[in-house]
N, C-alpha and C. Protein backbone atom coordinates (compact mmCIF):
# COMPACT_ATOMS: atom_id res chain seq x y z
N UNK A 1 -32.26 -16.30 78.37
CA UNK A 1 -32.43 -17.74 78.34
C UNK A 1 -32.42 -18.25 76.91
N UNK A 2 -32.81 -17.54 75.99
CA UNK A 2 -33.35 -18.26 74.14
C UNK A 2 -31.52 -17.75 74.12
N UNK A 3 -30.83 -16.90 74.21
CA UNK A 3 -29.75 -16.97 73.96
C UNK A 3 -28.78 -18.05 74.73
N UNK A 4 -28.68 -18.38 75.96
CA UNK A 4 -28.31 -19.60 76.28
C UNK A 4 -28.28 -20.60 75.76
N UNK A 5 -30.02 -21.11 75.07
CA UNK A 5 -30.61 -22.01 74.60
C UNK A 5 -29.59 -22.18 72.78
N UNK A 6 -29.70 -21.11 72.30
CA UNK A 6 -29.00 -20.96 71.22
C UNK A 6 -27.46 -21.65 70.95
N UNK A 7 -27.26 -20.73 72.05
CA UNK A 7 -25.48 -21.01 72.44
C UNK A 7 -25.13 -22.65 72.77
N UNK A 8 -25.90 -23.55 73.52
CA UNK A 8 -26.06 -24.62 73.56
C UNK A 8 -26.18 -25.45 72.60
N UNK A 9 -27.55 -24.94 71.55
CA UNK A 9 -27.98 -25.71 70.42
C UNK A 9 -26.68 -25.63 69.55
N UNK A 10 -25.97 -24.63 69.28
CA UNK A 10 -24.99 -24.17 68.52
C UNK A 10 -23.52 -25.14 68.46
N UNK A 11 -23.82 -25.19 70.17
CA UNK A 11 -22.30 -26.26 70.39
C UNK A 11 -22.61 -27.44 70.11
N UNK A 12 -23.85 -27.69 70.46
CA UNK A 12 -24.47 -29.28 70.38
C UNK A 12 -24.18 -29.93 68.45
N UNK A 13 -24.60 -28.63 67.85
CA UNK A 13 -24.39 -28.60 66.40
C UNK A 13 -22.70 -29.06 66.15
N UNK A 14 -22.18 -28.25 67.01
CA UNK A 14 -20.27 -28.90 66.71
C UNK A 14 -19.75 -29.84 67.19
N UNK A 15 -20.82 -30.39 68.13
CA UNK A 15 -20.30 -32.02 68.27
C UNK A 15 -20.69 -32.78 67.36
N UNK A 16 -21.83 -32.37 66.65
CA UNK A 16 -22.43 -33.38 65.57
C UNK A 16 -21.48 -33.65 64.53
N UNK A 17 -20.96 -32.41 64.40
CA UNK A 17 -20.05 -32.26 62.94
C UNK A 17 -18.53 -32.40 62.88
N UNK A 18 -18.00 -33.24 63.85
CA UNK A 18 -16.79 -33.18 63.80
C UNK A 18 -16.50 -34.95 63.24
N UNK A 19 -15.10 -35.26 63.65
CA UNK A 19 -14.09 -36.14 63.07
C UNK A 19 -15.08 -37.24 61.81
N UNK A 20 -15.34 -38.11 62.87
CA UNK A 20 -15.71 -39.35 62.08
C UNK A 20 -17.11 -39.33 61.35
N UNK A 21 -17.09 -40.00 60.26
CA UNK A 21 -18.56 -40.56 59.73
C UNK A 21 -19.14 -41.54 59.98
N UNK A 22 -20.36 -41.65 60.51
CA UNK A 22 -20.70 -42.99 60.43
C UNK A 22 -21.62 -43.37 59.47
N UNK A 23 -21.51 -44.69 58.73
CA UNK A 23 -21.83 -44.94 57.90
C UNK A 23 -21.62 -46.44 57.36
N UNK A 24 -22.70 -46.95 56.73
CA UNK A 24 -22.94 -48.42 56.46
C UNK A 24 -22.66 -48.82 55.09
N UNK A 25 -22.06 -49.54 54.75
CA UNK A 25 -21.40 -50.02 52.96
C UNK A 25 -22.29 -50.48 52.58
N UNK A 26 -23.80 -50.87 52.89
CA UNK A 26 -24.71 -51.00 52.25
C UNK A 26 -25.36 -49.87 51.20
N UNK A 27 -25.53 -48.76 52.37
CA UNK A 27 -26.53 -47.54 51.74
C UNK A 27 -25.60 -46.37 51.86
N UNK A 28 -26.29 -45.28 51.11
CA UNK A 28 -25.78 -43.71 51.16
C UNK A 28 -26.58 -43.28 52.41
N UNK A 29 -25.39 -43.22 53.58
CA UNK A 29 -26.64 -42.61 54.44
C UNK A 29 -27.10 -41.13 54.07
N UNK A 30 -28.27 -40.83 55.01
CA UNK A 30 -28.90 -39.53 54.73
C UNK A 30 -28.26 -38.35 55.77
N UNK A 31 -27.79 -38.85 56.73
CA UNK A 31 -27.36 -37.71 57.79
C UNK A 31 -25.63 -38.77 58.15
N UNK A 32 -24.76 -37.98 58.31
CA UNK A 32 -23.52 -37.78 58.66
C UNK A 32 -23.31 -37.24 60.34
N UNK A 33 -22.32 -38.22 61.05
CA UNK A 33 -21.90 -37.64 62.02
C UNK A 33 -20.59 -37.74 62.16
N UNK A 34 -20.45 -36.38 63.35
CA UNK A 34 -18.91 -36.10 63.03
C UNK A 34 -18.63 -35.92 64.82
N UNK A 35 -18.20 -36.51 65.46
CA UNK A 35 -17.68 -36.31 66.81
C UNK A 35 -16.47 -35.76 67.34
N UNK A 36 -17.27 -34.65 68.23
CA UNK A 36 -15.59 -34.76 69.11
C UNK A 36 -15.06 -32.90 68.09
N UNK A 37 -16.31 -32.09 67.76
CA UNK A 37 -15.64 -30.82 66.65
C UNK A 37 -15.05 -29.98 67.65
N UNK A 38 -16.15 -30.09 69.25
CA UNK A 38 -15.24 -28.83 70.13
C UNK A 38 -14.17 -29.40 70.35
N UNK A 39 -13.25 -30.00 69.67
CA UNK A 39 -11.76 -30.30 70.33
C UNK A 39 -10.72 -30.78 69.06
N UNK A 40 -11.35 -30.47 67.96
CA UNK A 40 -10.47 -30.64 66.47
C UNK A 40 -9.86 -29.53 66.45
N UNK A 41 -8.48 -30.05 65.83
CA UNK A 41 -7.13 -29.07 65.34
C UNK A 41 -7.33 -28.14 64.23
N UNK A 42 -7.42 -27.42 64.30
CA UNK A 42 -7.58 -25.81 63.48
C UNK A 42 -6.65 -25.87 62.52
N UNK A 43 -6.44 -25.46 61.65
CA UNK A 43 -5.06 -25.31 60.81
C UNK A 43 -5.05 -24.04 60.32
N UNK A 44 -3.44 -23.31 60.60
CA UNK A 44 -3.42 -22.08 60.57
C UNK A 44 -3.49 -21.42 59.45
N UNK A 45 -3.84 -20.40 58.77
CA UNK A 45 -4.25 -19.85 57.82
C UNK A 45 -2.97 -19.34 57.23
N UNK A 46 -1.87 -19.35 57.79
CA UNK A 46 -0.85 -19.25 57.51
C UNK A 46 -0.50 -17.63 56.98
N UNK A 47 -0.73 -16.84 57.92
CA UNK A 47 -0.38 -15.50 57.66
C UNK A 47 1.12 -14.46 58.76
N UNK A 48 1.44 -13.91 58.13
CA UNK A 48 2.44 -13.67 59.35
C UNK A 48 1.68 -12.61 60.25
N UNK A 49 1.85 -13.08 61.43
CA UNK A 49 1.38 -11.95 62.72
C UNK A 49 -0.97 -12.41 62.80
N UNK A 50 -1.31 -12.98 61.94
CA UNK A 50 -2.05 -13.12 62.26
C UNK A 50 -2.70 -14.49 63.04
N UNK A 51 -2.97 -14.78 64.05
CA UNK A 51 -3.44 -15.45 64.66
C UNK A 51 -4.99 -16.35 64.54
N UNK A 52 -5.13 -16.57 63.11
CA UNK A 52 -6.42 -17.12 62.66
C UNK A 52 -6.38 -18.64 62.24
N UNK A 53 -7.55 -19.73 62.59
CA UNK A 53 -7.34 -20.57 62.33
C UNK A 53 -8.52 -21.12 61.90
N UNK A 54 -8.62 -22.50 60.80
CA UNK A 54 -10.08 -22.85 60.47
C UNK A 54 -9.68 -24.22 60.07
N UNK A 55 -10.92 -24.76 59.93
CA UNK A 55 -11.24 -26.20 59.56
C UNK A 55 -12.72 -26.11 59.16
N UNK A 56 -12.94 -26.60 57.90
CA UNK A 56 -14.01 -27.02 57.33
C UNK A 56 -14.32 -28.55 57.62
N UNK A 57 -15.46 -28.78 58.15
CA UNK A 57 -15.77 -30.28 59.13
C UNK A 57 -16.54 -31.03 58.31
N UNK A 58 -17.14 -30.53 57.30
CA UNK A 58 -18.20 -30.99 56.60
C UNK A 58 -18.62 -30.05 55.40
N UNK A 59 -19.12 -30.55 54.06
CA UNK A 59 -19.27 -30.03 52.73
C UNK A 59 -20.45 -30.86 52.08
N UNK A 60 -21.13 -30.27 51.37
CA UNK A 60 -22.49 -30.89 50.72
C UNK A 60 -21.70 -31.87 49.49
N UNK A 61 -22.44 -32.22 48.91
CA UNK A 61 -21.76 -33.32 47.50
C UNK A 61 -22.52 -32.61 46.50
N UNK A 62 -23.36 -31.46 46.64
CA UNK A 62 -24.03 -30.72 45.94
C UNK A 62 -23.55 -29.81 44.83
N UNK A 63 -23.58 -29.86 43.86
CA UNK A 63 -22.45 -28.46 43.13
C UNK A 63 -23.21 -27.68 42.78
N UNK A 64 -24.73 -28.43 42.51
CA UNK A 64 -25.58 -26.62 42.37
C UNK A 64 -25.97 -25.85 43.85
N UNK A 65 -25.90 -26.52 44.74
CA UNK A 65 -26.17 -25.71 46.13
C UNK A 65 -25.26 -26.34 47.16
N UNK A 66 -23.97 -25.81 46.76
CA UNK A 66 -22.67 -26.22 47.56
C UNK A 66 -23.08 -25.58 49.52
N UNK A 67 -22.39 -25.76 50.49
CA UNK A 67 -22.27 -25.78 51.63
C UNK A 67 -21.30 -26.36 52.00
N UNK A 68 -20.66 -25.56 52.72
CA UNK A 68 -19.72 -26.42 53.81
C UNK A 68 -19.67 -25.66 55.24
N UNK A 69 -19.46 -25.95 56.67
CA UNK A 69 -19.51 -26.16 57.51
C UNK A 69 -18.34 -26.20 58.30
N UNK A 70 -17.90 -25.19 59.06
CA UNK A 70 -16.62 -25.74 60.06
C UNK A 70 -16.39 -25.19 61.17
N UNK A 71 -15.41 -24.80 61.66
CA UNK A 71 -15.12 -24.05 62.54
C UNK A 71 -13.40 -22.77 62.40
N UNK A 72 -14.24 -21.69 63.12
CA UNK A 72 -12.65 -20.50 62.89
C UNK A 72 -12.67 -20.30 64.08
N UNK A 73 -10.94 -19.83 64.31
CA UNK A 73 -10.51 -19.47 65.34
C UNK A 73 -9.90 -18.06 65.23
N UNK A 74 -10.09 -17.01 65.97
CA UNK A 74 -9.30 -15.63 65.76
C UNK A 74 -8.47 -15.24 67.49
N UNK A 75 -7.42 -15.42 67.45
CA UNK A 75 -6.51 -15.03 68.61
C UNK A 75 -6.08 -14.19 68.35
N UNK A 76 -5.71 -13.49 70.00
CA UNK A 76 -4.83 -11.98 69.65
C UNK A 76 -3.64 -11.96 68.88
N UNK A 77 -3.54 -10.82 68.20
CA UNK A 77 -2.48 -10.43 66.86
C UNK A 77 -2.63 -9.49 66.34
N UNK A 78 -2.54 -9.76 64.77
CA UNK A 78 -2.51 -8.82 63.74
C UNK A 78 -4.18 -9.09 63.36
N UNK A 79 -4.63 -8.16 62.82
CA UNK A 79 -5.93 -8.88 62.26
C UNK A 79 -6.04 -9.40 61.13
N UNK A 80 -6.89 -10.05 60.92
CA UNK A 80 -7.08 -10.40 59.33
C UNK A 80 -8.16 -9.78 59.02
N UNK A 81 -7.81 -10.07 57.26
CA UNK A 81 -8.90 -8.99 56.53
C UNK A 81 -8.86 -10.46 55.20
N UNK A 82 -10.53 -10.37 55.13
CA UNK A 82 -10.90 -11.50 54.33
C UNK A 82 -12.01 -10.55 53.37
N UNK A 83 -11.79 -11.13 52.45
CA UNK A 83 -13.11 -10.42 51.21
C UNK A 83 -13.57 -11.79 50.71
N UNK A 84 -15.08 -11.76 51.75
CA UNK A 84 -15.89 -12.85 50.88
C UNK A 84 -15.95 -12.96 49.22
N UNK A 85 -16.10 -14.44 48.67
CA UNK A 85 -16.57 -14.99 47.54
C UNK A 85 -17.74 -15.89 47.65
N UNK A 86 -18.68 -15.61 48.74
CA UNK A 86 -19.52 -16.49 48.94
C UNK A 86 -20.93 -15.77 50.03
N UNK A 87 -21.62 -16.64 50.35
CA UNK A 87 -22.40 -15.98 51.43
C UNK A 87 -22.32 -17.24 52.52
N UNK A 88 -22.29 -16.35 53.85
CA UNK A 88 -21.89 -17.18 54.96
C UNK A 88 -22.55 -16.47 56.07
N UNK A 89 -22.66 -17.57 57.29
CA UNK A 89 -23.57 -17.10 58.51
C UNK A 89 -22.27 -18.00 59.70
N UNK A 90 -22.18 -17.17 60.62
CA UNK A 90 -20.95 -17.74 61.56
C UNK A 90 -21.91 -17.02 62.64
N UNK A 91 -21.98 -18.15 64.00
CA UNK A 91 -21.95 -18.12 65.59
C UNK A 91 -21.26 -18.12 66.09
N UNK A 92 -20.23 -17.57 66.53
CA UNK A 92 -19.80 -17.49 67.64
C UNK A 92 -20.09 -18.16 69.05
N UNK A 93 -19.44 -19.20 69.33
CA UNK A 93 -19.43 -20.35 70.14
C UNK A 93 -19.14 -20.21 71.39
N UNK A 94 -17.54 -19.08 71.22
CA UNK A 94 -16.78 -19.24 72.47
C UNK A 94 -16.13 -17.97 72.29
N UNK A 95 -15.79 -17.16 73.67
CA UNK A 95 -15.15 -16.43 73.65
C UNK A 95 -15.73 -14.84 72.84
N UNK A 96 -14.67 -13.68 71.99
CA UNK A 96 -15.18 -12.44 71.51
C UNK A 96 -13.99 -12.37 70.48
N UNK A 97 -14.70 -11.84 69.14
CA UNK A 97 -13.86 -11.61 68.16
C UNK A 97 -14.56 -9.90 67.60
N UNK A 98 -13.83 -9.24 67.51
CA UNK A 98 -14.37 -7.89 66.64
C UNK A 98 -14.94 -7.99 65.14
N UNK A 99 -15.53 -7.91 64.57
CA UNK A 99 -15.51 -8.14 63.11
C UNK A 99 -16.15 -6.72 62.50
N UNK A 100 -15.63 -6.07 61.84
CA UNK A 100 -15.62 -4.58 60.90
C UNK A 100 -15.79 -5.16 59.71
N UNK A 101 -16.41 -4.06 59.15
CA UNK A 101 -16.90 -4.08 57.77
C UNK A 101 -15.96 -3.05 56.98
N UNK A 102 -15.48 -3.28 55.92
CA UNK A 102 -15.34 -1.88 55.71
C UNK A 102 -15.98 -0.87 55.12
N UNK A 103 -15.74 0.15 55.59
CA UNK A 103 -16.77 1.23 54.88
C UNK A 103 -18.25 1.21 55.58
N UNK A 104 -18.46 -0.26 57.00
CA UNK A 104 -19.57 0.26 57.57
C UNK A 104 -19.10 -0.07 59.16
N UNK A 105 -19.99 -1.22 59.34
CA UNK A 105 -20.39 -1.60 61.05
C UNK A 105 -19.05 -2.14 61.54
N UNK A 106 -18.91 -1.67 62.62
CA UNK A 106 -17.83 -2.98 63.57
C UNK A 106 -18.66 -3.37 64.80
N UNK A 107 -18.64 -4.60 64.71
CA UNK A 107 -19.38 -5.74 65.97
C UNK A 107 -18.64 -6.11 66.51
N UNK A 108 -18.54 -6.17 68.12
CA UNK A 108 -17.65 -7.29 68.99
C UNK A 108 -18.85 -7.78 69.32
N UNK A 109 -18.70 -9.39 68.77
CA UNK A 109 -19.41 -10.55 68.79
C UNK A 109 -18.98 -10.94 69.78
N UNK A 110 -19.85 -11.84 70.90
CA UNK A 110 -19.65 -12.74 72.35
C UNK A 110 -20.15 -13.77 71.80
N UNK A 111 -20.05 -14.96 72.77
CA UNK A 111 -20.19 -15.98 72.27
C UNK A 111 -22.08 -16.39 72.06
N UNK A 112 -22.81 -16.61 71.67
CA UNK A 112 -23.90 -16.76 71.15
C UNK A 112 -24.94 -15.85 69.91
N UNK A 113 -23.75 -14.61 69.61
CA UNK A 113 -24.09 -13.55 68.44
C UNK A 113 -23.77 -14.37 66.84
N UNK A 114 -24.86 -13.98 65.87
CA UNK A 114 -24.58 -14.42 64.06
C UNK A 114 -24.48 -13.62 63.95
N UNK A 115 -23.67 -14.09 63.01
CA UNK A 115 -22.77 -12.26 62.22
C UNK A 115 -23.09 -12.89 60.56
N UNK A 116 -23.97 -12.82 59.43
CA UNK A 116 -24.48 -12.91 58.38
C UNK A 116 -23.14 -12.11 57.42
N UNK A 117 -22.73 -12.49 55.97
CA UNK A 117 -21.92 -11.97 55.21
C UNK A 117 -22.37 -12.06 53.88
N UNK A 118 -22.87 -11.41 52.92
CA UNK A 118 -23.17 -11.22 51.96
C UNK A 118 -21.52 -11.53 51.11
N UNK A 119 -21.52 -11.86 49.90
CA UNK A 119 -20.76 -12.52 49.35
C UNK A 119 -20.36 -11.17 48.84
N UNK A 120 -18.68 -10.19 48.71
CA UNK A 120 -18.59 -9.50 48.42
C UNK A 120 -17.91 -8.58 49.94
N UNK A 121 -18.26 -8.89 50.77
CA UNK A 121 -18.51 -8.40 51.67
C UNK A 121 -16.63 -8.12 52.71
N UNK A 122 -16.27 -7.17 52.85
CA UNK A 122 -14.66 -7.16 53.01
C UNK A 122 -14.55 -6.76 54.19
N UNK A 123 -14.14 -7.79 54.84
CA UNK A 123 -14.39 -8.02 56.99
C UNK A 123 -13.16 -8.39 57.06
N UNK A 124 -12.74 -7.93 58.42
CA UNK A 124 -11.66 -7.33 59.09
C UNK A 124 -11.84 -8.29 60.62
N UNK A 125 -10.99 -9.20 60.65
CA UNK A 125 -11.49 -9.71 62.39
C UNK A 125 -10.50 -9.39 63.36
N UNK A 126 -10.65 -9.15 64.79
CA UNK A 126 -9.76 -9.42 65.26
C UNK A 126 -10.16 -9.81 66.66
N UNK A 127 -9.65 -10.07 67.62
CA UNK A 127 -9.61 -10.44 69.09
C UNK A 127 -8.78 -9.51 70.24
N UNK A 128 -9.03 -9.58 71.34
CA UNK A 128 -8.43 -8.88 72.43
C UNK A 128 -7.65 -10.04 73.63
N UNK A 129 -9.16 -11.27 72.88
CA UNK A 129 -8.04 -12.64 73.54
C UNK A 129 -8.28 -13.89 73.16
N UNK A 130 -9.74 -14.38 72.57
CA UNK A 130 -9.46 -15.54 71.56
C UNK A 130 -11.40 -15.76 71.64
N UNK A 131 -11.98 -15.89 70.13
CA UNK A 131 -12.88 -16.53 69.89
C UNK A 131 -12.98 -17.41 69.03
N UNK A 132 -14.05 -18.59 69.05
CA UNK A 132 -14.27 -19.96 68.11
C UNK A 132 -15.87 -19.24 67.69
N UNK A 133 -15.48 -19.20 66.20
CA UNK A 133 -17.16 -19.29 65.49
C UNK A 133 -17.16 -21.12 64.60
N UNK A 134 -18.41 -21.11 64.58
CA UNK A 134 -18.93 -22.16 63.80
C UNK A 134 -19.41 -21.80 62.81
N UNK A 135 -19.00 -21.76 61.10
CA UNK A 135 -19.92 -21.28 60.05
C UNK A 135 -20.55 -22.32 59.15
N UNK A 136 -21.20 -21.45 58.39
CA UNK A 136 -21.55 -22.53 56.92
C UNK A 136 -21.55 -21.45 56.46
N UNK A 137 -21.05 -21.53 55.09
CA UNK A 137 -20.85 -20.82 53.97
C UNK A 137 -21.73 -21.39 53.20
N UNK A 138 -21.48 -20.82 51.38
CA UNK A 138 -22.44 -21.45 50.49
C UNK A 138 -20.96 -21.61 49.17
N UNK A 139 -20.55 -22.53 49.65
CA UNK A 139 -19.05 -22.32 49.11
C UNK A 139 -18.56 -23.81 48.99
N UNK A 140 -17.62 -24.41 48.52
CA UNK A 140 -17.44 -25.99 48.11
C UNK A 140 -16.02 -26.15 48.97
N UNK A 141 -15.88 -27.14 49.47
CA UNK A 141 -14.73 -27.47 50.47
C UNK A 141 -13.54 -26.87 50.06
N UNK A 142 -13.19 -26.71 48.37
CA UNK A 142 -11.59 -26.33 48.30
C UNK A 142 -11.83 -25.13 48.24
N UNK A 143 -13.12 -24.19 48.40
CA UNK A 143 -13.00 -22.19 48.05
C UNK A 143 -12.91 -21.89 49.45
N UNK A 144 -12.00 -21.12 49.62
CA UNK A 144 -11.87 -20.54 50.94
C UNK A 144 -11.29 -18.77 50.56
């Protein structure tokens, strides 16, 4: 049930954070909303044979304690292999993605598992048929 509960809170989190802002030309608001994230267009990472896709939905204005926020997609293919520059925490929303370490663990994540990444950290994803994680990194909208 707390994993249900999770998995819920998690999606509820990606409706918050998708398309639009709302916001008043008077003031800086304090909280940002973004509607409508379970159903925003991914953009492909542009690799051949790999089937990965992401969108960053949201980014702090912070430069000493950057964040940003989005969503990845991993479909069956080739896998990808990413070597963090940052530290990042991704849920898994929907669906199962494999994610290997190298040199240690391989996890097949379902949908309500965090998979934590130490910055440095050289992960390997792949799928058998398609998962959506939701992350935040500690990283500024253009570092990917």
């Amino acid at each position: 049930m707390l994993l249900r509960n999770l998995t819920a809170f998690a999606f509820s989190a990606l409706l918050v954070l998708a398309y639009s802002t709302t916001a008043t030309a008077e003031s800086d608001p304090k909280m940002k909303t973004f509607k409508g994230a379970g159903s925003m267009e991914l953009a492909s990472m542009d690799m051949e044979g790999v089937n990965a896709f992401i969108a960053d939905v949201v980014s702090s204005n912070n430069p000493d304690a950057p964040i940003t926020c989005g969503l990845f997609r991993m479909e069956k293919g080739d896998p990808l292999k990413y070597t963090y520059t940052y530290d990042e925490a991704k849920i898994i929303v929907e669906g199962e993605m494999t994610i290997a370490e190298e040199g240690g663990e391989t996890f097949h994540a379902v949908a309500g598992d965090v998979v934590y990444f130490d910055k440095g950290a050289a992960i390997t994803f792949s799928s058998n048929s398609s998962g959506l994680g939701f992350y935040c990194g500690q990283r500024t909208q253009e570092e990917l």
